[in-house]
N, C-alpha and C. Protein backbone atom coordinates (compact mmCIF):
# COMPACT_ATOMS: atom_id res chain seq x y z
N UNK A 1 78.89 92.32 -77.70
CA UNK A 1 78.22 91.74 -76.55
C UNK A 1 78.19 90.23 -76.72
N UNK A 2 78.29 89.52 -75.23
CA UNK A 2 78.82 88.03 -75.64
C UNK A 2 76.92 87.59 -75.15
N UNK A 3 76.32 86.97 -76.58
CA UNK A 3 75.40 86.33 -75.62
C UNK A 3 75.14 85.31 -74.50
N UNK A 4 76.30 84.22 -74.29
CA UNK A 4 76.62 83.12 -72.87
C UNK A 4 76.68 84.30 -71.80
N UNK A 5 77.00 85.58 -71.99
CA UNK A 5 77.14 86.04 -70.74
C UNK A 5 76.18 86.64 -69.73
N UNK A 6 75.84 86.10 -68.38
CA UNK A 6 74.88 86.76 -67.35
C UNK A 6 75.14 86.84 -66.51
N UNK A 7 74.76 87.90 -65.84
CA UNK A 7 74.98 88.63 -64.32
C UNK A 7 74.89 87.47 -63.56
N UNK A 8 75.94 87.34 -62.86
CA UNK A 8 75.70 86.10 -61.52
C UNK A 8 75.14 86.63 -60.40
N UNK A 9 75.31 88.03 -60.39
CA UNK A 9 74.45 88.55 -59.51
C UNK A 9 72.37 88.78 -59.36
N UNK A 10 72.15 88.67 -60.26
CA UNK A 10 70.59 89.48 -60.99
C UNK A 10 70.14 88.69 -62.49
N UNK A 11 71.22 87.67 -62.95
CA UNK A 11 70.87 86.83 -64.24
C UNK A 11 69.89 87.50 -65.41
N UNK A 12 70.49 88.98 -65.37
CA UNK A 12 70.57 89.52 -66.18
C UNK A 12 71.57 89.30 -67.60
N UNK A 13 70.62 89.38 -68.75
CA UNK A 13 71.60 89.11 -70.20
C UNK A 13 72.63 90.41 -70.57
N UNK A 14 71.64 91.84 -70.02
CA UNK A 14 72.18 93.11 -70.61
C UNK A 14 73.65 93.71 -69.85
N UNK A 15 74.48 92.51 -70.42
CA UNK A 15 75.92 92.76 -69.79
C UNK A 15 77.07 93.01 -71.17
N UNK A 16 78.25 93.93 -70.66
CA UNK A 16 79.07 94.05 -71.72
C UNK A 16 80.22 93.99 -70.71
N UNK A 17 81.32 93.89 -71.77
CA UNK A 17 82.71 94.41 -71.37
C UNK A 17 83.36 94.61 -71.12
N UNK A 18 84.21 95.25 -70.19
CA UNK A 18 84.61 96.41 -70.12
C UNK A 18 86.61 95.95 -69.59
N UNK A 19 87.33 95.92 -70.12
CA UNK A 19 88.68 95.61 -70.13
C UNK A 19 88.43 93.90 -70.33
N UNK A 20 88.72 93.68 -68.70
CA UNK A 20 88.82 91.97 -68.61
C UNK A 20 87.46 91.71 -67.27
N UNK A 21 87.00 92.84 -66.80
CA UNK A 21 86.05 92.52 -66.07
C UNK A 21 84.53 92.61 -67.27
N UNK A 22 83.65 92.09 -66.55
CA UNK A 22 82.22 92.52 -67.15
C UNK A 22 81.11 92.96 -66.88
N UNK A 23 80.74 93.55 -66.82
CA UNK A 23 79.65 94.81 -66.37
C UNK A 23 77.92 94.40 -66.32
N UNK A 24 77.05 94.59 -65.48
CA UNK A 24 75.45 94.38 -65.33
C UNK A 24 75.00 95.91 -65.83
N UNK A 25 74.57 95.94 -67.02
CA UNK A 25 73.87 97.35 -67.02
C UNK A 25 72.86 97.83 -65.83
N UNK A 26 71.97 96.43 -65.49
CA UNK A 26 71.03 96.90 -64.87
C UNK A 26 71.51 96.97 -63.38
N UNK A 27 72.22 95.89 -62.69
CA UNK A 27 72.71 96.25 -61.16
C UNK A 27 74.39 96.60 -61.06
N UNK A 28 74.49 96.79 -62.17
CA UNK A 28 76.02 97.29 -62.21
C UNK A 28 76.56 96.83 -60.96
N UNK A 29 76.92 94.89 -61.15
CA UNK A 29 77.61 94.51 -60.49
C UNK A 29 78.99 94.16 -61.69
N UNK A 30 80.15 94.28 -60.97
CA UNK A 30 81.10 93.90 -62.45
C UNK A 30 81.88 92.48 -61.54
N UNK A 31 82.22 91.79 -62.59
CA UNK A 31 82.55 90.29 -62.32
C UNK A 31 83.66 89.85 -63.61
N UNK A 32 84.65 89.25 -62.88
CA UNK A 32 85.73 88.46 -63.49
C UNK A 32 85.24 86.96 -64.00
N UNK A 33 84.97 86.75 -64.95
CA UNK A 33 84.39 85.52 -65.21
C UNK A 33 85.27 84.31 -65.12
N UNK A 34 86.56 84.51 -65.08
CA UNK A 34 87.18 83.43 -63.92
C UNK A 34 87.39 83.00 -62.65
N UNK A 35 87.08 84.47 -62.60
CA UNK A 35 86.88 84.45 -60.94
C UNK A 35 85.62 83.26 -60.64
N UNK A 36 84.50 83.72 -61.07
CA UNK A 36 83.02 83.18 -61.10
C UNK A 36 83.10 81.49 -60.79
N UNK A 37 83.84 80.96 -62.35
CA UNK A 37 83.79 79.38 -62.41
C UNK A 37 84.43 78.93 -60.97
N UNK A 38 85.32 79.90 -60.60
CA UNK A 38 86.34 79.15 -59.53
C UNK A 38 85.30 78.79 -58.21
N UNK A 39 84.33 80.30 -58.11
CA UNK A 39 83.68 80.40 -56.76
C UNK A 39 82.51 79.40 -57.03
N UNK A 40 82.17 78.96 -58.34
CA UNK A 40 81.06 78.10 -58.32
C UNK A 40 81.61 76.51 -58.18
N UNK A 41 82.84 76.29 -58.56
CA UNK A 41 83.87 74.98 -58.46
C UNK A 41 83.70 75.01 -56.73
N UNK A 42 84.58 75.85 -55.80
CA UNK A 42 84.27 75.40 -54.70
C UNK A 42 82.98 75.69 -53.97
N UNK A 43 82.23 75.73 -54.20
CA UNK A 43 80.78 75.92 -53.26
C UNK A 43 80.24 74.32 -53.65
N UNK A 44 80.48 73.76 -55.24
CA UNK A 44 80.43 72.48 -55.32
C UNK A 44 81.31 71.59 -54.14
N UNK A 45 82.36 72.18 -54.22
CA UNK A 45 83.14 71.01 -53.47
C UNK A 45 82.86 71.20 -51.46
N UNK A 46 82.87 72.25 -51.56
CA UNK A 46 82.15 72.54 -50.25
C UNK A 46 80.61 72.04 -49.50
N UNK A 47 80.11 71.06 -50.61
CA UNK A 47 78.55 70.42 -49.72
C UNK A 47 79.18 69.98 -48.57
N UNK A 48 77.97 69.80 -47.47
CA UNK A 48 78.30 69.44 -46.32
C UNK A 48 76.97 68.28 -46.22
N UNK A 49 77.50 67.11 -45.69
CA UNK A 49 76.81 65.76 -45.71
C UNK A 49 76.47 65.36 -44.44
N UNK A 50 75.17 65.47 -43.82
CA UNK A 50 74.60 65.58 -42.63
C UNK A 50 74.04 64.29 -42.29
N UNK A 51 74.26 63.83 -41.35
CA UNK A 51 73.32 62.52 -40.64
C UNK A 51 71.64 62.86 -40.72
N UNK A 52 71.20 61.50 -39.88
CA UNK A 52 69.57 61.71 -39.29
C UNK A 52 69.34 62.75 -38.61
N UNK A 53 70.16 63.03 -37.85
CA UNK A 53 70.09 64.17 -36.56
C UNK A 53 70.43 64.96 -36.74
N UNK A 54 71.18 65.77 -38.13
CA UNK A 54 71.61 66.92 -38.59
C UNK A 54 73.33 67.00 -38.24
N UNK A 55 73.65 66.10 -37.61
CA UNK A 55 75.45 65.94 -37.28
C UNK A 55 76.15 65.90 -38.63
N UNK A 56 77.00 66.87 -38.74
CA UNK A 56 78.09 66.96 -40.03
C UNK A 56 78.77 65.81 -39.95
N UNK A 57 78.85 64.93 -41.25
CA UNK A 57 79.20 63.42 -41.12
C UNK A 57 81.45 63.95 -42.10
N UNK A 58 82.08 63.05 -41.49
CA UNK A 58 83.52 63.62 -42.42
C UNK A 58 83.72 61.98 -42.64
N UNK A 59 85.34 61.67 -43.37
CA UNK A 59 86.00 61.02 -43.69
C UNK A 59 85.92 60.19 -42.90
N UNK A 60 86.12 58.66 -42.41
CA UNK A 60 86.67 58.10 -41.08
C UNK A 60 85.47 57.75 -40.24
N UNK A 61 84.33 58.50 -40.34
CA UNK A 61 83.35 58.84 -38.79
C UNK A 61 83.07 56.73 -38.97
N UNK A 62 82.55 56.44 -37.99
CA UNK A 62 81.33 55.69 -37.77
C UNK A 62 80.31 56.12 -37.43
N UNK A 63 79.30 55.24 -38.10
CA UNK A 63 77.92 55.67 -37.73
C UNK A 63 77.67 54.38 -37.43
N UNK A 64 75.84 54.42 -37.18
CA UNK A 64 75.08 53.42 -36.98
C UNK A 64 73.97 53.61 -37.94
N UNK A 65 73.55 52.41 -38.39
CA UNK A 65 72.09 52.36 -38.76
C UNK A 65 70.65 52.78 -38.11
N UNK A 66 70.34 53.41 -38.67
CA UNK A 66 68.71 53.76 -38.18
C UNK A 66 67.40 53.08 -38.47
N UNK A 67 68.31 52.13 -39.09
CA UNK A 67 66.63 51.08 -39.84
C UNK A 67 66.86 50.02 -40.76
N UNK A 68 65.87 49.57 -40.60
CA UNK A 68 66.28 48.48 -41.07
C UNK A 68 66.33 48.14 -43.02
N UNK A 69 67.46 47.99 -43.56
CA UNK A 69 67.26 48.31 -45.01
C UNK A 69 67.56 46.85 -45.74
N UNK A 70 66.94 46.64 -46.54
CA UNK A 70 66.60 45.41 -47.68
C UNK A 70 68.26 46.01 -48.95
N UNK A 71 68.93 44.61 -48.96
CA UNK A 71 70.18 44.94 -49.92
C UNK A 71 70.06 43.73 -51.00
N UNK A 72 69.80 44.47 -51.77
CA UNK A 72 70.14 43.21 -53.22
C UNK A 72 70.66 42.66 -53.53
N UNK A 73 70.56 40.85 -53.54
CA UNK A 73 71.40 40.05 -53.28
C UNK A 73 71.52 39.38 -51.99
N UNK A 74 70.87 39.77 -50.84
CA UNK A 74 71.81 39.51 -49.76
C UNK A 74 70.21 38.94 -49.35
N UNK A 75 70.09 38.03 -48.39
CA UNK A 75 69.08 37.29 -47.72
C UNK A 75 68.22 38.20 -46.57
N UNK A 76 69.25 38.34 -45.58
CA UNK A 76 69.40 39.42 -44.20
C UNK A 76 69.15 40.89 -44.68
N UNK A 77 69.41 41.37 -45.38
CA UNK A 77 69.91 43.04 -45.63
C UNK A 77 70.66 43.22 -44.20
N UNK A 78 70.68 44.86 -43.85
CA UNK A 78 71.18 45.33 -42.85
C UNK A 78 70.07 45.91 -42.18
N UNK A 79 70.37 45.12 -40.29
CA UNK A 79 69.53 45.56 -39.34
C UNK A 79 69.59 46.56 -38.62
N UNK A 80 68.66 47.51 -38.50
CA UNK A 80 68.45 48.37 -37.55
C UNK A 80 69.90 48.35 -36.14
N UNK A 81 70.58 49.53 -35.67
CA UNK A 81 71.82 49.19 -35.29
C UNK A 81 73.00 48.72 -35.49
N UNK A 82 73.08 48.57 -36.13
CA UNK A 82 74.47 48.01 -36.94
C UNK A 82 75.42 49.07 -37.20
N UNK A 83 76.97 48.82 -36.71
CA UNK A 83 77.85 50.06 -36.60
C UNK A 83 78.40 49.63 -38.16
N UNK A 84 78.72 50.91 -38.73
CA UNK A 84 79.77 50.63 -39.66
C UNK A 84 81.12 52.04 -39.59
N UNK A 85 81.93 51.09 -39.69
CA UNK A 85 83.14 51.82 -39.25
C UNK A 85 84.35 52.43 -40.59
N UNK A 86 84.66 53.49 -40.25
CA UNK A 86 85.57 53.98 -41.34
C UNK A 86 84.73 54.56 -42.74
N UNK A 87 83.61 55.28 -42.71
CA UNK A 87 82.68 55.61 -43.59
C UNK A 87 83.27 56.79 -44.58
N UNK A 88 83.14 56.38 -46.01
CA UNK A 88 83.47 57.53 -46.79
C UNK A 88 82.96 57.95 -47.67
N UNK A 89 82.91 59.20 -47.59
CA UNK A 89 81.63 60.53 -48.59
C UNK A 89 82.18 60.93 -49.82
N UNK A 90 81.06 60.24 -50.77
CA UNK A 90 81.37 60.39 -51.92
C UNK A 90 80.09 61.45 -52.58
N UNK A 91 80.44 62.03 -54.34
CA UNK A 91 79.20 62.59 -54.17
C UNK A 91 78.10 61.95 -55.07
N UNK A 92 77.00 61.91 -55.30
CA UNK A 92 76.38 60.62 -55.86
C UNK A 92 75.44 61.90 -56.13
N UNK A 93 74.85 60.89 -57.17
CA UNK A 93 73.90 61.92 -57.90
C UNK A 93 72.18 61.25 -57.72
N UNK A 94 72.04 60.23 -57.10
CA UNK A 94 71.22 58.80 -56.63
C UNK A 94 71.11 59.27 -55.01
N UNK A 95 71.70 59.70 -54.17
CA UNK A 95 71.71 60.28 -52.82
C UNK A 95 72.23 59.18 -52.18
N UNK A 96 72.35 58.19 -52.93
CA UNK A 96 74.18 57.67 -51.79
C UNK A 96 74.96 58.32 -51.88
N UNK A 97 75.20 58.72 -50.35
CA UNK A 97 76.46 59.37 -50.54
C UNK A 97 77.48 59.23 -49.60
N UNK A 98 77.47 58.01 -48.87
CA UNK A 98 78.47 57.03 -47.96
C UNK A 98 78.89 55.79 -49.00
N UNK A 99 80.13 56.09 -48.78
CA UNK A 99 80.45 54.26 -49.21
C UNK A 99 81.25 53.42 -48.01
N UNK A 100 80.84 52.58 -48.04
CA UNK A 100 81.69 51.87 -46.56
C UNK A 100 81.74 50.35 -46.99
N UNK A 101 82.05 49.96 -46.35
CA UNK A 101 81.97 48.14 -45.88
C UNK A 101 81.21 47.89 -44.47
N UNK A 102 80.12 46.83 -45.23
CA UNK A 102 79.36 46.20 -44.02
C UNK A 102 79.79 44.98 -43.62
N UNK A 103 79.90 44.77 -42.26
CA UNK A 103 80.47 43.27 -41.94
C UNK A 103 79.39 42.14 -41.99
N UNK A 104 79.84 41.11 -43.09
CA UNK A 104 78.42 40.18 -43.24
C UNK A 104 78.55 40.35 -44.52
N UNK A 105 78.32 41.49 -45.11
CA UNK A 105 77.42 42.06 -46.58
C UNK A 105 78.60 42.83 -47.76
N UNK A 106 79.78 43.38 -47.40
CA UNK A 106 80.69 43.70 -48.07
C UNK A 106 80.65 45.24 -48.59
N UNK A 107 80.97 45.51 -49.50
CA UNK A 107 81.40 46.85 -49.89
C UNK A 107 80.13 47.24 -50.49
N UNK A 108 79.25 48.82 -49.91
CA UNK A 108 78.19 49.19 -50.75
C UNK A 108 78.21 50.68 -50.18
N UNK A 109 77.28 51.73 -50.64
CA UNK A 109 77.07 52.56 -50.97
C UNK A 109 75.28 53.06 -49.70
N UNK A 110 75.34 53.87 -49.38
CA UNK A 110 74.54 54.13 -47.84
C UNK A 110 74.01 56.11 -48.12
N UNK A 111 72.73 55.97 -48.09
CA UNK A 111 72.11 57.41 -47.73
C UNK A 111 71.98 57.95 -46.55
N UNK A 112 73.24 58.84 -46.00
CA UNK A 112 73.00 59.32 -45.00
C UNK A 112 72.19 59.38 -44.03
N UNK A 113 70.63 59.55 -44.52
CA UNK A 113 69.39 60.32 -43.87
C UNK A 113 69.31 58.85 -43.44
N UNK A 114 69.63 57.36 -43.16
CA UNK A 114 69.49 56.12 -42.79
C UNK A 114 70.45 55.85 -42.14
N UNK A 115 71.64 56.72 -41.34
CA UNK A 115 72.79 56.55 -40.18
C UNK A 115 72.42 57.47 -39.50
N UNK A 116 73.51 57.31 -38.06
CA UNK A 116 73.66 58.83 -37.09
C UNK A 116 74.91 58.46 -37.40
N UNK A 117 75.29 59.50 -36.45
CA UNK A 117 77.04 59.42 -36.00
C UNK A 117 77.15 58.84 -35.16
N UNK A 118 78.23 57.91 -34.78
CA UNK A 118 77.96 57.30 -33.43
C UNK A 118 79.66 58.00 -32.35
């Protein structure tokens, strides 16, 4: 019995075996443990990155600003309305998760929940 191994179904420990699949004693679900990493690899890559208004934001979109935000370094920050064009979703672990170019202010990094789509 491998102890790293648990039911992805029920995170149950009491699993064994059995050829190349592996077995849940208790919900006897059986699982390919390559299979597993793959389906947990894309559900990572599959987040979906939502505006203010709940609009699925992609590659390319423009948005607008929703408020007015203070940028370090910069005198002005960025005002309330302000389009920025050609926006791209990165994944950030800080909850930026736009990077774009502002005109005025240059290349930075933007939390969704502070654009719409325009």
């Amino acid at each position: 019995m491998n102890e790293e191994q648990k039911c992805p179904q029920c995170s149950s420990e009491n699993v064994y075996q059995d050829r190349d699949l592996w077995v849940c004693a208790e919900c006897f679900h059986e699982w390919d443990p390559a299979a597993v990493t793959t389906e947990t690899e894309s559900a990572v890559q599959s987040i979906v990155i939502k505006d203010s208004n709940g609009s699925v934001l992609t590659d390319g979109d423009t948005v607008s600003v929703i408020k007015d935000l203070k940028v370090k370094g910069s005198a002005s920050g960025i005002k309330s309305g302000t389009k920025v064009k050609n926006i791209r979703l990165v994944e950030s672990s800080d909850g930026h998760n736009i990077s774009c170019k502002v005109d005025g202010i240059g290349a930075m990094f933007l939390r969704s929940e502070f654009v719409k789509k325009v």
